[in-house]
C-alpha atoms as a PDB file:
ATOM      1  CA  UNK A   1       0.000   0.000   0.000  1.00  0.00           C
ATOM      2  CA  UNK A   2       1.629   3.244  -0.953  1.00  0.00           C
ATOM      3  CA  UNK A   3       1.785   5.599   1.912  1.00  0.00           C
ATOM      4  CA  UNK A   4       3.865   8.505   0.476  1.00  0.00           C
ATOM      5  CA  UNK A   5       7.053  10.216   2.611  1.00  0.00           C
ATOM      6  CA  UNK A   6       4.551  11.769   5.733  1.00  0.00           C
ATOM      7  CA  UNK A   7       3.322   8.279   6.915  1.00  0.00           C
ATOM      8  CA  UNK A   8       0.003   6.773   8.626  1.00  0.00           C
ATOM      9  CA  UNK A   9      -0.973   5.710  11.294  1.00  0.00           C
ATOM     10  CA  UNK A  10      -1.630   2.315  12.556  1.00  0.00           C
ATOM     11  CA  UNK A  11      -5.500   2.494  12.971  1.00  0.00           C
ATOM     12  CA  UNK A  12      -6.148   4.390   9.915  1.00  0.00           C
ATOM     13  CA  UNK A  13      -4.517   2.078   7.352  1.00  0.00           C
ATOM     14  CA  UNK A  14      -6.163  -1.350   9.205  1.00  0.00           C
ATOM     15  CA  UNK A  15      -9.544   0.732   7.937  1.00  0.00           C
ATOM     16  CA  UNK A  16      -7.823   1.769   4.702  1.00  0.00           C
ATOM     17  CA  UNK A  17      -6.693  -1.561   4.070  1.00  0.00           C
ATOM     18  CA  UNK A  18      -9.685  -3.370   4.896  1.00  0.00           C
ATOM     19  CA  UNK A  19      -7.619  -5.176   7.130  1.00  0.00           C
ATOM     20  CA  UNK A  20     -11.079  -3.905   9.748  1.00  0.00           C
ATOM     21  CA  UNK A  21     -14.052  -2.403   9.246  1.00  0.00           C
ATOM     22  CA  UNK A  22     -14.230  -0.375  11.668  1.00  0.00           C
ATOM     23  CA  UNK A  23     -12.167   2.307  13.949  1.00  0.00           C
ATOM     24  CA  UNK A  24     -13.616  -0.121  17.387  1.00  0.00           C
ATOM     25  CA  UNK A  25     -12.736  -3.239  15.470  1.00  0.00           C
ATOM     26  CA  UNK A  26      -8.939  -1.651  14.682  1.00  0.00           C
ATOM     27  CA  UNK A  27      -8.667  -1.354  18.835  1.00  0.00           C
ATOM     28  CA  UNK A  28     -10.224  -4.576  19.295  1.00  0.00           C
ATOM     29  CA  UNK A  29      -7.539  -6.327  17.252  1.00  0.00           C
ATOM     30  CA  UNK A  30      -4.707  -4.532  18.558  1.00  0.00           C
ATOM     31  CA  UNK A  31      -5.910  -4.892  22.304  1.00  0.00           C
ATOM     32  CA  UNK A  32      -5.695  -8.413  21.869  1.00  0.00           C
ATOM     33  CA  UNK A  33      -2.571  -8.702  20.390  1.00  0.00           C
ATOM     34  CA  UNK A  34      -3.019 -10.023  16.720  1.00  0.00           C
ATOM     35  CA  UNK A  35      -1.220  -6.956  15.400  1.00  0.00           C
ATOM     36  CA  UNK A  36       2.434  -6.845  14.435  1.00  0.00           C
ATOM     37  CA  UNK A  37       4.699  -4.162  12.530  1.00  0.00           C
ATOM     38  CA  UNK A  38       7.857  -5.714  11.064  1.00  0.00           C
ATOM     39  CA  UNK A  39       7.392  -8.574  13.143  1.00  0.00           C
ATOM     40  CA  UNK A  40       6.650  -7.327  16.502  1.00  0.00           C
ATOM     41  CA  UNK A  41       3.105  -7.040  18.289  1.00  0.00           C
ATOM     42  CA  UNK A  42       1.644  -3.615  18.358  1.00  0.00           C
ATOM     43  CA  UNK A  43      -0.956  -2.869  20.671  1.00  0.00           C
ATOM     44  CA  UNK A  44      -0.942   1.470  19.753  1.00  0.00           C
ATOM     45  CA  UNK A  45      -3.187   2.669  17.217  1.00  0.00           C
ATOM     46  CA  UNK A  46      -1.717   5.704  16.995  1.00  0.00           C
ATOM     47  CA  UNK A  47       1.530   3.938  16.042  1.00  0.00           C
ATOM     48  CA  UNK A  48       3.561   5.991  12.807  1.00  0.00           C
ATOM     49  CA  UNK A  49       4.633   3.643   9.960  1.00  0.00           C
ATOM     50  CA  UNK A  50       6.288   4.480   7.557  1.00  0.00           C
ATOM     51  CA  UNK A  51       7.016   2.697   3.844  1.00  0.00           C
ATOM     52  CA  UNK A  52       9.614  -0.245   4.152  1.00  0.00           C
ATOM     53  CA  UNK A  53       7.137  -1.013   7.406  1.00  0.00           C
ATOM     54  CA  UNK A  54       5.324  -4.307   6.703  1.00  0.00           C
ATOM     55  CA  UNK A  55       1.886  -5.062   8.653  1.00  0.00           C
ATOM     56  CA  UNK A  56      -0.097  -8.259   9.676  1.00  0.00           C
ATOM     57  CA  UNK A  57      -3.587  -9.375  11.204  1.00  0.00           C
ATOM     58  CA  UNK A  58      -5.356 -12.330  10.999  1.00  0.00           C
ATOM     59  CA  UNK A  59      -2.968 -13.752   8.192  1.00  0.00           C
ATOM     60  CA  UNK A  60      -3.124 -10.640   6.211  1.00  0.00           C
ATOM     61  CA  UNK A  61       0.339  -8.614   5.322  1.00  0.00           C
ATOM     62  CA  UNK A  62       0.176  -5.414   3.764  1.00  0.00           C
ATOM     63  CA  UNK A  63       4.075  -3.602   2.953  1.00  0.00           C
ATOM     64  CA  UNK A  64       3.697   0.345   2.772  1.00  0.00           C
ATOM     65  CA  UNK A  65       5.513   1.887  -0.428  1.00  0.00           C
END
């Protein structure tokens, strides 16, 4: 997913992605833990990525550009 030089952050592109439907289903994911960014859990939302960052849930990757 291309992301461009400023970033997102971790909540908005789970919606963007369809990765979750919904804003209360991104928190639900990440408060229990099925969340990682380049390989490590992430429980923050609010989290920056940037491209080079990859993303999974629920066997889903996405790799921003």
């Amino acid at each position: 997913m291309q992301v461009g030089t400023a970033g997102i952050r971790l909540g908005q592109l789970l919606k963007l992605a369809n990765l979750v439907d919904t804003g209360g289903a991104a928190k639900q994911v990440l408060e229990a833990g099925e969340v990682t960014v380049n390989g490590r859990t992430e429980l923050r939302r609010g989290a920056q990525l940037k491209p080079g960052d990859v993303v999974a849930v629920q066997g889903h990757k996405v790799r921003l550009t």
